[in-house]
N, C-alpha and C. Protein backbone atom coordinates (compact mmCIF):
# COMPACT_ATOMS: atom_id res chain seq x y z
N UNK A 1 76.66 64.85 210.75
CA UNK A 1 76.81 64.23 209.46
C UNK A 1 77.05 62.73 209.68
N UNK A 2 76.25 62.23 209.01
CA UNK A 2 76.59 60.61 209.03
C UNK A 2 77.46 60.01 207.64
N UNK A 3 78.38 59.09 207.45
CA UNK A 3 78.69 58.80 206.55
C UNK A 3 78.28 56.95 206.85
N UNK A 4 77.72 56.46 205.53
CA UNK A 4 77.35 55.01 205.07
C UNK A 4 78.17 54.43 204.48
N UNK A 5 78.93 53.31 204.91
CA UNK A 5 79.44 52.97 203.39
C UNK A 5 79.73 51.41 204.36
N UNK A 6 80.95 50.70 203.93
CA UNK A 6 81.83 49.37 204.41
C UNK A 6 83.04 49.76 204.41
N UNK A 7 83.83 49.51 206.08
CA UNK A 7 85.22 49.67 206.33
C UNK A 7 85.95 49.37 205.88
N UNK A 8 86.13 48.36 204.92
CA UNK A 8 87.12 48.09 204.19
C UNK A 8 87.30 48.19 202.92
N UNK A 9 86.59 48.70 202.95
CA UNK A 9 86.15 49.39 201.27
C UNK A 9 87.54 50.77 201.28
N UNK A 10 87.80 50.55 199.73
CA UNK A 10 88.88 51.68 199.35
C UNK A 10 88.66 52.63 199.27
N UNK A 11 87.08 53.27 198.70
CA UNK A 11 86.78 54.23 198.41
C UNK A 11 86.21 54.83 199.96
N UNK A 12 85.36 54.31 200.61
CA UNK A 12 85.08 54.48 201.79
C UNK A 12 86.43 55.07 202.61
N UNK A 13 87.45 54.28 202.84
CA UNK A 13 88.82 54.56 203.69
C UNK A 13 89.50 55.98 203.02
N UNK A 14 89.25 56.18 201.97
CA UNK A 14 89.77 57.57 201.01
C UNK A 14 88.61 58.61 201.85
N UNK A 15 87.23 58.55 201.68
CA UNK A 15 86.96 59.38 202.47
C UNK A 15 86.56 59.91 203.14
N UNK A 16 86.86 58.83 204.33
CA UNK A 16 87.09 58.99 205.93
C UNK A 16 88.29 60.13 205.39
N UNK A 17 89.42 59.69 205.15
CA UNK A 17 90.67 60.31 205.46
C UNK A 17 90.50 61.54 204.85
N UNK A 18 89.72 62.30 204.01
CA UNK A 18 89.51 63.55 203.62
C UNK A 18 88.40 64.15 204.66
N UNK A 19 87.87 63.62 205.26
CA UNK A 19 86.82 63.89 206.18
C UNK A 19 87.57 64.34 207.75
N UNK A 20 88.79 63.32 208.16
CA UNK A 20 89.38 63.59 209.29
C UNK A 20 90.62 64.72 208.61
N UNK A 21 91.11 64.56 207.63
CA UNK A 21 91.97 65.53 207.36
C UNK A 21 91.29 67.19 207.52
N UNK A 22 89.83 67.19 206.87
CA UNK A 22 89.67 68.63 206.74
C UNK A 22 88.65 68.89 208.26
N UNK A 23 88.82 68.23 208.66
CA UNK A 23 88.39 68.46 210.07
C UNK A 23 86.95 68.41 210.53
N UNK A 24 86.55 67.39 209.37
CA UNK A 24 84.87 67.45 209.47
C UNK A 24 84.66 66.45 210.28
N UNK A 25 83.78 66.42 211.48
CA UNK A 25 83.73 65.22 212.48
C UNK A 25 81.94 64.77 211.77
N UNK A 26 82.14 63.19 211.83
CA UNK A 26 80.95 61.99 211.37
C UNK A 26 81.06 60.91 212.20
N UNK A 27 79.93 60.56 211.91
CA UNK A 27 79.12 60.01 212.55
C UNK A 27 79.35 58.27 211.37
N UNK A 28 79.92 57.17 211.51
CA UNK A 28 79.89 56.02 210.19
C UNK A 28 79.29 54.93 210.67
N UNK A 29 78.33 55.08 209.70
CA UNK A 29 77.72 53.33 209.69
C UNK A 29 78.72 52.41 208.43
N UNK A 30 78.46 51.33 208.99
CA UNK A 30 79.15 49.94 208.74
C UNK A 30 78.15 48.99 207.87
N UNK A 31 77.43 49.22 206.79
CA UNK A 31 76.62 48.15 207.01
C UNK A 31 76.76 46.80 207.25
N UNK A 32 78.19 46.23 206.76
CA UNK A 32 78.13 45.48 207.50
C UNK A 32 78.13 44.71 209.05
N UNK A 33 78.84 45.72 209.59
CA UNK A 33 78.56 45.66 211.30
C UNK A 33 77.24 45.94 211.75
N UNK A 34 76.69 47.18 211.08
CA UNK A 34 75.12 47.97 211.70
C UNK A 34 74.42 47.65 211.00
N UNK A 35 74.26 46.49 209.84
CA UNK A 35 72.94 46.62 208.96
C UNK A 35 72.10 47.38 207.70
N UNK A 36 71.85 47.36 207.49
CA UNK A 36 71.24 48.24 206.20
C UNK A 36 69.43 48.80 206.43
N UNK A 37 69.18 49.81 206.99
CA UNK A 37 68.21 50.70 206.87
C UNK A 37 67.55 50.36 206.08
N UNK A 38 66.36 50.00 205.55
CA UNK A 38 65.63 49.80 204.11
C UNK A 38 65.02 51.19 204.04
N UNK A 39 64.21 51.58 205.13
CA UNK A 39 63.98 53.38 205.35
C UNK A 39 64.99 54.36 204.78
N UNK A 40 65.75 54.26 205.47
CA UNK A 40 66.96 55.56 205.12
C UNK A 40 67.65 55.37 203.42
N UNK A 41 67.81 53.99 203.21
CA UNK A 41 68.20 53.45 201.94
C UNK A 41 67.03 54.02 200.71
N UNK A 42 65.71 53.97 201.25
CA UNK A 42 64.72 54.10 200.40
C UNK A 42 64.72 55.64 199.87
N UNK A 43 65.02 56.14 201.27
CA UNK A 43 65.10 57.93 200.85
C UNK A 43 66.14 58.28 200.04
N UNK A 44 67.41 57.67 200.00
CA UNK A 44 68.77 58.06 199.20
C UNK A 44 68.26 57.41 197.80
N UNK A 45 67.32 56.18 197.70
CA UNK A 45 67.01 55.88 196.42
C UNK A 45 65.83 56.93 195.65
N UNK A 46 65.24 57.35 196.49
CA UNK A 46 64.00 58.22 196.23
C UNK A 46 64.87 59.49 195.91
N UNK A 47 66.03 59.64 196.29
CA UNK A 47 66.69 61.42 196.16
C UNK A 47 67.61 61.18 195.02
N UNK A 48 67.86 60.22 195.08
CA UNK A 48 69.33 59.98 193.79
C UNK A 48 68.72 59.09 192.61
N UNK A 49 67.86 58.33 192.93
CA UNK A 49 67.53 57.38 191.81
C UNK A 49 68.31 55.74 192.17
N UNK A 50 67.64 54.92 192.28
CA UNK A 50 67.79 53.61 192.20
C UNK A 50 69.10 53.41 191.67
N UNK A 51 69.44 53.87 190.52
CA UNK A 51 70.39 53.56 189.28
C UNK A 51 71.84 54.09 189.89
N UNK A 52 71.70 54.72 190.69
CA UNK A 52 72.73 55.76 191.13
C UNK A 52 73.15 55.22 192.16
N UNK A 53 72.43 54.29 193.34
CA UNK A 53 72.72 54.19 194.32
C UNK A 53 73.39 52.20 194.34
N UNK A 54 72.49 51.83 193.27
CA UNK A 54 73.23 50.45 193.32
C UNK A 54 74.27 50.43 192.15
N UNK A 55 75.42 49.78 192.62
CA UNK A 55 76.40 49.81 192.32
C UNK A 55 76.65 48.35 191.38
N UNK A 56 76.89 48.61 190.12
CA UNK A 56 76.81 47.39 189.25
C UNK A 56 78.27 47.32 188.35
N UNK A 57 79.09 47.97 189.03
CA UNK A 57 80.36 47.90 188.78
C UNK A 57 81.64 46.76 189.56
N UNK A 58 80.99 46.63 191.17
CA UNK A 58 81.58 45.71 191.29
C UNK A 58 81.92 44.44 191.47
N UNK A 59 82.28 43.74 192.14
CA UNK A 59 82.64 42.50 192.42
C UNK A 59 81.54 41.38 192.82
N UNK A 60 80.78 42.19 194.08
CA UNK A 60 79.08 42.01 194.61
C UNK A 60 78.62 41.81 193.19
N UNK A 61 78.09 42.49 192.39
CA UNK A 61 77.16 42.40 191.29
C UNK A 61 77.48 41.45 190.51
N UNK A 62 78.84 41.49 190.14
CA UNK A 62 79.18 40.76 189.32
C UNK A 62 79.00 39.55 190.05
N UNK A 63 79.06 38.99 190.70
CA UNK A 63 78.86 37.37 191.48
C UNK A 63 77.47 37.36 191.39
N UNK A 64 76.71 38.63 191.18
CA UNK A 64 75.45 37.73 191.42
C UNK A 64 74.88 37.13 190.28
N UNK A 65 73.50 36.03 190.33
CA UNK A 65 72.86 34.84 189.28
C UNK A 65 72.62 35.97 188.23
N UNK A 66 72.43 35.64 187.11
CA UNK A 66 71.78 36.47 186.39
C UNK A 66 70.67 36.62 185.90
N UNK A 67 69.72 35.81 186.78
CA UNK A 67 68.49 36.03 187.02
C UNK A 67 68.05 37.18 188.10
N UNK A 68 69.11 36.94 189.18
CA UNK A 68 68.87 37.94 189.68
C UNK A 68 69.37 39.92 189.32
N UNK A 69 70.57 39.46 188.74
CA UNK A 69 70.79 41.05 187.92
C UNK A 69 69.82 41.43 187.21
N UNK A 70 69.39 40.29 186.21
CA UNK A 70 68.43 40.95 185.18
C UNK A 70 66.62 41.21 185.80
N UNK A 71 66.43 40.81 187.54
CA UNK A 71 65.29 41.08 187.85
C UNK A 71 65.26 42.40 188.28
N UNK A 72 66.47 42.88 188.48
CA UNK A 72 66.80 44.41 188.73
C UNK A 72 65.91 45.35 187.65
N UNK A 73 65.07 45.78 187.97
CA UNK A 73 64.05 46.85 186.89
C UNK A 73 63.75 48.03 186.94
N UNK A 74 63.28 48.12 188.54
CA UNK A 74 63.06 49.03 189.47
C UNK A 74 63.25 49.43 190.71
N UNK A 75 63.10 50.20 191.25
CA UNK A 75 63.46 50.85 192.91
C UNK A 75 62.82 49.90 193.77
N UNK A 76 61.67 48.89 193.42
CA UNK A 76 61.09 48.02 194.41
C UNK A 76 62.80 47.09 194.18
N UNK A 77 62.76 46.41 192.94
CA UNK A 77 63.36 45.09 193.00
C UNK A 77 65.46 45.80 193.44
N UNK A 78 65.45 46.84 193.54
CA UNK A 78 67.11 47.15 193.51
C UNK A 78 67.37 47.50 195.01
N UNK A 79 66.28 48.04 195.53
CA UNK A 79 66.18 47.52 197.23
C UNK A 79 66.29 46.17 197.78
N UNK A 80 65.56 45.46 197.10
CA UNK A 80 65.33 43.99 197.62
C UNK A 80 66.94 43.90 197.83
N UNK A 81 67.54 43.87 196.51
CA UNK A 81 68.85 43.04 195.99
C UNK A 81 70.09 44.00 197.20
N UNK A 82 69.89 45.60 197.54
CA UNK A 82 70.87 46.08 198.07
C UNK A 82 70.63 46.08 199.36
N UNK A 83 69.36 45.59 199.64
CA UNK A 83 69.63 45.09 201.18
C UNK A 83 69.37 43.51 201.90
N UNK A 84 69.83 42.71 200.71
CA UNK A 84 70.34 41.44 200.79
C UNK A 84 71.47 41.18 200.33
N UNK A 85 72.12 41.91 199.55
CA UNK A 85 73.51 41.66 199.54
C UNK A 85 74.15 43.49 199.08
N UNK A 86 74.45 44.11 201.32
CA UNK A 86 74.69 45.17 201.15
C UNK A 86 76.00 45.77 200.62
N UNK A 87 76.96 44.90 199.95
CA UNK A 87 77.78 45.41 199.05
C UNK A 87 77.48 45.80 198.03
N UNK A 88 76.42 45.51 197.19
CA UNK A 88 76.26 46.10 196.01
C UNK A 88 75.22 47.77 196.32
N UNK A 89 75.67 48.35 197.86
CA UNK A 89 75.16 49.65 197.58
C UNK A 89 76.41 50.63 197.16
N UNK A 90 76.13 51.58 196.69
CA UNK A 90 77.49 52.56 196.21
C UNK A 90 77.89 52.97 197.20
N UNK A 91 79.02 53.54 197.40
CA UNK A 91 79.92 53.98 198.75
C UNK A 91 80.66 55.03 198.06
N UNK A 92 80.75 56.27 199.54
CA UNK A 92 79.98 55.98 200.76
C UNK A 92 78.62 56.93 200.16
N UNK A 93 77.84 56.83 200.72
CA UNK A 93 76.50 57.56 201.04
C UNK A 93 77.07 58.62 202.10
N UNK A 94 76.97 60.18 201.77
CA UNK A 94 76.81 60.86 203.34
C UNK A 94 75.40 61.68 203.31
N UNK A 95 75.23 61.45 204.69
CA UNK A 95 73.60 62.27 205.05
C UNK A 95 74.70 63.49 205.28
N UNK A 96 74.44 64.83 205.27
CA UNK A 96 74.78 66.13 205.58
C UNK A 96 73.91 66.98 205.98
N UNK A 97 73.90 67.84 207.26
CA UNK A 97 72.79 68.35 207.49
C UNK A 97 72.29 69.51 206.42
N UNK A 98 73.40 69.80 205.50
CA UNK A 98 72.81 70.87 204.18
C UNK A 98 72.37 69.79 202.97
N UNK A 99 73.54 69.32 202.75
CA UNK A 99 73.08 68.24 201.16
C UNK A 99 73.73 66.64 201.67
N UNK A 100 73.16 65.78 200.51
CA UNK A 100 73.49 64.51 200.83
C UNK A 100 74.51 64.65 199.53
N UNK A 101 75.29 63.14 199.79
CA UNK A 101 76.25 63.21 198.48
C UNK A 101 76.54 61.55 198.35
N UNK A 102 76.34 60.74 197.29
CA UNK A 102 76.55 59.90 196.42
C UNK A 102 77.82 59.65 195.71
N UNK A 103 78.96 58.93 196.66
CA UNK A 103 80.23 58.09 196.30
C UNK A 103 81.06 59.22 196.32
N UNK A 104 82.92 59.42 196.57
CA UNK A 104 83.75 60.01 196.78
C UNK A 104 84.24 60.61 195.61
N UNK A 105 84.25 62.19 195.26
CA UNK A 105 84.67 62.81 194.42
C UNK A 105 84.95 63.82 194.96
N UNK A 106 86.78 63.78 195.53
CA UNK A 106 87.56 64.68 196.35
C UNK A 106 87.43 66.12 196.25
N UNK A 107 87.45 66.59 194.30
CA UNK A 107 87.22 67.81 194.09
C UNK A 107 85.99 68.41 194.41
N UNK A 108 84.91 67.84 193.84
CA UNK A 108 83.31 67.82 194.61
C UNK A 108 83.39 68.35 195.90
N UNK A 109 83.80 67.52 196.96
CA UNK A 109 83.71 66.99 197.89
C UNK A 109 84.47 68.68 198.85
N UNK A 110 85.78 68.89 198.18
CA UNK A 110 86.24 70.25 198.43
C UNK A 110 85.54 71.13 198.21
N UNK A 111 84.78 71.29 197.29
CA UNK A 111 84.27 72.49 197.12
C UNK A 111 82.48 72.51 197.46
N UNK A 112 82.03 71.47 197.98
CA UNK A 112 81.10 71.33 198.99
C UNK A 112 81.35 72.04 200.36
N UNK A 113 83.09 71.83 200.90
CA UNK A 113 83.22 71.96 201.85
C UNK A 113 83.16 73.46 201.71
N UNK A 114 83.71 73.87 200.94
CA UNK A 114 83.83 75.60 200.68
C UNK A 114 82.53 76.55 200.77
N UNK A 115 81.67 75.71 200.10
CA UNK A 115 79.98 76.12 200.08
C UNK A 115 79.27 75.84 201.57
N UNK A 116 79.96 75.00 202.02
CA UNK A 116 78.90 74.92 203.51
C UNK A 116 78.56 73.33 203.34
N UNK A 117 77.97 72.87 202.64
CA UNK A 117 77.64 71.83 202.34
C UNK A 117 77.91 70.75 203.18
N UNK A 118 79.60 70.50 203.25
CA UNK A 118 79.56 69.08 203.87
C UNK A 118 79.85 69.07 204.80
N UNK A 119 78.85 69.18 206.15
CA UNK A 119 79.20 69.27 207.17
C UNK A 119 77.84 68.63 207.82
């Protein structure tokens, strides 16, 4: 299992710590240390939807021009923007060898583990 996200991110550090608590061992990319995949990024946008995966709630987005928010339209132009400024992707992303999963939702996240899922 790989988990995606940024180390210093809150939501990211929440769950790592549900991940080492329930004893699930991963694999974490950094994008900011390791970069941003446009491949692997493209597939989580192709599986979840563009809309889902860039994150326009925080701080990243909000700083950006608003020429550039409002060129945001589609999966071409929301790639461009999340792998030039890789904070505005949602966190964390985990690849799972059963299912993938889109940002930290503990209860989810438990009862994935119960199903097989997150591992």
């Amino acid at each position: 299992m790989k988990l995606y996200g940024i180390k210093n991110c809150d939501t990211v550090k929440k769950a790592r710590k549900f991940l080492e608590e329930a004893g699930v061992s991963y694999d974490f990319h950094d994008y900011k240390k390791d970069g941003v995949d446009a491949d692997k990024l493209a597939k989580f946008v192709g599986e979840f939807g563009w809309d889902s995966i860039l994150n326009k709630r925080g701080t990243t987005w909000r700083r950006l021009d608003e020429a550039t928010q409002e060129g945001v339209t589609d999966a071409k132009s929301a790639l461009d923007v999340m792998i030039e400024h890789p904070s505005v992707i949602k966190r964390p992303i985990v690849e799972g060898e059963a299912k993938n999963f889109v940002g930290f939702d503990p209860v989810a996240w438990e009862m994935a583990l119960e199903l097989g899922e997150l591992k």
